[in-house]
N, C-alpha and C. Protein backbone atom coordinates (compact mmCIF):
# COMPACT_ATOMS: atom_id res chain seq x y z
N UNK A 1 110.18 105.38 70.90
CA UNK A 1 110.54 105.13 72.27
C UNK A 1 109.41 105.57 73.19
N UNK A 2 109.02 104.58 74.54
CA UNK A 2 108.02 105.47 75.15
C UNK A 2 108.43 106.17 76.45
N UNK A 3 107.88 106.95 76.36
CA UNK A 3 107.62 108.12 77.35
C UNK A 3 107.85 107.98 79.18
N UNK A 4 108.81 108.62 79.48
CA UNK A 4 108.94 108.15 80.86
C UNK A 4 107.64 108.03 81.61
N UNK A 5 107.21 107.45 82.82
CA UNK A 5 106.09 107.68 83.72
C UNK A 5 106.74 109.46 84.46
N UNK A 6 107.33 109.49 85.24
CA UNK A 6 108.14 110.76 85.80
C UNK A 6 107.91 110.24 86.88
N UNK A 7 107.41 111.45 87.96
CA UNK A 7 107.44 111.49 89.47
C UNK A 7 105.93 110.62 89.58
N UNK A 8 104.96 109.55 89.07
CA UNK A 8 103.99 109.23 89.27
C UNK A 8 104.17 108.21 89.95
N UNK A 9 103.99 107.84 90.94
CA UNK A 9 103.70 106.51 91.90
C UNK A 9 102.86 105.55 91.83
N UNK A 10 102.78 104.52 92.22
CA UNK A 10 101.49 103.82 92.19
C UNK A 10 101.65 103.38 94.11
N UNK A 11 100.61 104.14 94.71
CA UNK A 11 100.09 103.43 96.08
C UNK A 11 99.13 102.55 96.53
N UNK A 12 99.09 102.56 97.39
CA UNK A 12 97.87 101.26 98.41
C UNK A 12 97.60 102.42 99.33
N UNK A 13 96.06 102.29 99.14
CA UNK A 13 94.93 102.64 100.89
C UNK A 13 94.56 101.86 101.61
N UNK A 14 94.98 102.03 102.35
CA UNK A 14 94.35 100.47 103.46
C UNK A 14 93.08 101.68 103.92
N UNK A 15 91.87 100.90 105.04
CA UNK A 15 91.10 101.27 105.74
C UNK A 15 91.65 101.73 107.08
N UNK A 16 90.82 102.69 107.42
CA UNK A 16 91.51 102.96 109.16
C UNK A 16 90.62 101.66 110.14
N UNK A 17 90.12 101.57 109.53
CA UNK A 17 88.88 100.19 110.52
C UNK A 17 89.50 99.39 111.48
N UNK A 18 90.23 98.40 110.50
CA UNK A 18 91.82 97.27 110.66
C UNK A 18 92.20 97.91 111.75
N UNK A 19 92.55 99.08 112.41
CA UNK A 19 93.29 99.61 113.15
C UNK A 19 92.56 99.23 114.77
N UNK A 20 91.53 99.62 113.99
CA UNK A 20 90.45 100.07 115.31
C UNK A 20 89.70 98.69 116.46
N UNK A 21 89.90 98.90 117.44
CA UNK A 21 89.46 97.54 118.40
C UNK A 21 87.98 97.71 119.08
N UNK A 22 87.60 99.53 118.74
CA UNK A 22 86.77 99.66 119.30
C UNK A 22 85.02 98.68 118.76
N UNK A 23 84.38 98.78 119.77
CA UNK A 23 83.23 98.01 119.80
C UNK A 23 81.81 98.59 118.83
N UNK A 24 82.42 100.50 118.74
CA UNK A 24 81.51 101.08 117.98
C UNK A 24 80.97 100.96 116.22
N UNK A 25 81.95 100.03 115.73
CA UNK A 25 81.88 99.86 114.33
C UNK A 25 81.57 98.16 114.11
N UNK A 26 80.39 98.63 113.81
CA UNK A 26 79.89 97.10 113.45
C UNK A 26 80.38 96.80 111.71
N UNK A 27 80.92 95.36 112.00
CA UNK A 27 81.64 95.04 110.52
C UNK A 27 80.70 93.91 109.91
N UNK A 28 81.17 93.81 108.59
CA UNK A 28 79.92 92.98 108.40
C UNK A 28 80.81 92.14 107.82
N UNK A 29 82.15 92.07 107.94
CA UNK A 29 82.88 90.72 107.87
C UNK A 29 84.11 90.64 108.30
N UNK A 30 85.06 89.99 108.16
CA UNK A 30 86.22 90.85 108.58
C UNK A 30 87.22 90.79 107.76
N UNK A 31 87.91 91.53 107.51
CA UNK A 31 89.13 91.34 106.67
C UNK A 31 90.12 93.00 106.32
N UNK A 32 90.48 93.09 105.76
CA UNK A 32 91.34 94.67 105.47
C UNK A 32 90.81 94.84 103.51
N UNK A 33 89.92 95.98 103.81
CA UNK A 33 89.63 97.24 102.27
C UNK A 33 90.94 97.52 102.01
N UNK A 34 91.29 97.55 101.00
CA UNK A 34 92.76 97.93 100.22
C UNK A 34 92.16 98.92 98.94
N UNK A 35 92.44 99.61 98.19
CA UNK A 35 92.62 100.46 96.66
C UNK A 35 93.78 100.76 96.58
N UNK A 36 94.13 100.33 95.41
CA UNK A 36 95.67 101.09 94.57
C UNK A 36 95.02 102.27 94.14
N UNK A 37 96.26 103.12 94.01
CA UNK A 37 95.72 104.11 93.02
C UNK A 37 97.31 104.65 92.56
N UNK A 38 97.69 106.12 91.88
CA UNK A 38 98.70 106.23 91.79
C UNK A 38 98.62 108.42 92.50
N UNK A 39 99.86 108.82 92.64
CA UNK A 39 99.58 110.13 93.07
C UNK A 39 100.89 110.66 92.36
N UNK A 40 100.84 111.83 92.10
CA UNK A 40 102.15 112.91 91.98
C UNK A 40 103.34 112.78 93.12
N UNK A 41 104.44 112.50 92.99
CA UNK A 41 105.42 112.79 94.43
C UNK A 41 105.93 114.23 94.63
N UNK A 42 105.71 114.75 93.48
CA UNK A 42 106.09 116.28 93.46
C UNK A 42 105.03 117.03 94.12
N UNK A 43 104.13 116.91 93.90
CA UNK A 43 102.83 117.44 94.71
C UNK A 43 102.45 117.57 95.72
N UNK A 44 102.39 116.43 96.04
CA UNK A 44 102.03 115.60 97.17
C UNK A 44 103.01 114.72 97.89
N UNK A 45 103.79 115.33 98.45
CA UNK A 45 105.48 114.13 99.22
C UNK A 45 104.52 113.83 100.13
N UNK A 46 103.76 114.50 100.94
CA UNK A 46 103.52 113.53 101.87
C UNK A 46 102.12 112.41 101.87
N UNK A 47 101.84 111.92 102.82
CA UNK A 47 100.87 110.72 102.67
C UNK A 47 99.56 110.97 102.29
N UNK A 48 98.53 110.27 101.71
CA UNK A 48 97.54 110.62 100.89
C UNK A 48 96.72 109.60 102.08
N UNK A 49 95.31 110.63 102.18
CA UNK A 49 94.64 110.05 103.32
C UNK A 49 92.99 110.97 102.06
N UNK A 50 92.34 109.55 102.13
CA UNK A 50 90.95 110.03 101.59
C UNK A 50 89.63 109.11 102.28
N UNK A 51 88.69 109.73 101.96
CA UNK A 51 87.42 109.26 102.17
C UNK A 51 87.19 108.30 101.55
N UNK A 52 86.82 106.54 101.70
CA UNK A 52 86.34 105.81 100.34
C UNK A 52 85.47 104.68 101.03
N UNK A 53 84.68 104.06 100.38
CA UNK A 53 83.70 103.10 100.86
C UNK A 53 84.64 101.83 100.95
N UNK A 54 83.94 101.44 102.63
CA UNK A 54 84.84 100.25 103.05
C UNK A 54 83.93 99.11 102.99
N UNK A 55 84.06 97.82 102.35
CA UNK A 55 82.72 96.55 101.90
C UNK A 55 82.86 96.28 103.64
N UNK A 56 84.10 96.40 104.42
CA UNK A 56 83.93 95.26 105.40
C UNK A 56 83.29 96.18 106.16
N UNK A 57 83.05 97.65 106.61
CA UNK A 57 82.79 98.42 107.87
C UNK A 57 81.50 98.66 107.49
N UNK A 58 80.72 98.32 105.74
CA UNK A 58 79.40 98.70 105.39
C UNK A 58 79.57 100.18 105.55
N UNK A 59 80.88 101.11 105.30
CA UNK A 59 80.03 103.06 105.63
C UNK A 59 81.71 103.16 104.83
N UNK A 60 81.82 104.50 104.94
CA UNK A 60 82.69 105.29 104.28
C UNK A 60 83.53 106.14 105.55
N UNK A 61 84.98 105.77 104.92
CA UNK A 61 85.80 105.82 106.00
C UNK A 61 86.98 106.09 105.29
N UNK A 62 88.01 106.33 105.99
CA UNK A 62 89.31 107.19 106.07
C UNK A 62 90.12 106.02 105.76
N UNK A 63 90.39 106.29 104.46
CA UNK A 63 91.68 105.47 103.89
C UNK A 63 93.35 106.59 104.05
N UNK A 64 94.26 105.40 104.64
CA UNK A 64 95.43 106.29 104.67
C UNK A 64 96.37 105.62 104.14
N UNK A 65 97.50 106.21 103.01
CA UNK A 65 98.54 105.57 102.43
C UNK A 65 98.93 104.32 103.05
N UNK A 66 99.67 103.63 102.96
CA UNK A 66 100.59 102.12 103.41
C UNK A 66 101.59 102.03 102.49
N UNK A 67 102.95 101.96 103.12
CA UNK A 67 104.29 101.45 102.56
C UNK A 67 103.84 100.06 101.56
């Protein structure tokens, strides 16, 4: 028989970029950076916000969970 997963999730990071209207971030295309990944819910209940390279903003930027 196999093995439960347990409390492991699988999420989505969107980019904070998408958000942003300002004029200061030059994009070099447009569209929304996404990564799955998965996290602990026991650990970590609340939202998972990391650093990761965005193709569309060309720099490294603040990914934050998404439903």
């Amino acid at each position: 028989m196999g093995k439960n997963k347990g409390s492991r999730i699988t999420i989505t990071l969107e980019c904070e970029c998408k958000n942003k209207t300002e004029n200061r971030i030059q994009k070099r295309k447009n569209g929304i950076s996404r990564y799955t990944t998965s996290k602990n819910r026991r650990n970590t209940p609340n939202r998972l916000e990391m650093k990761k390279f965005c193709k569309y903003c060309n720099c490294h930027s603040n990914f934050k969970e998404i439903k």
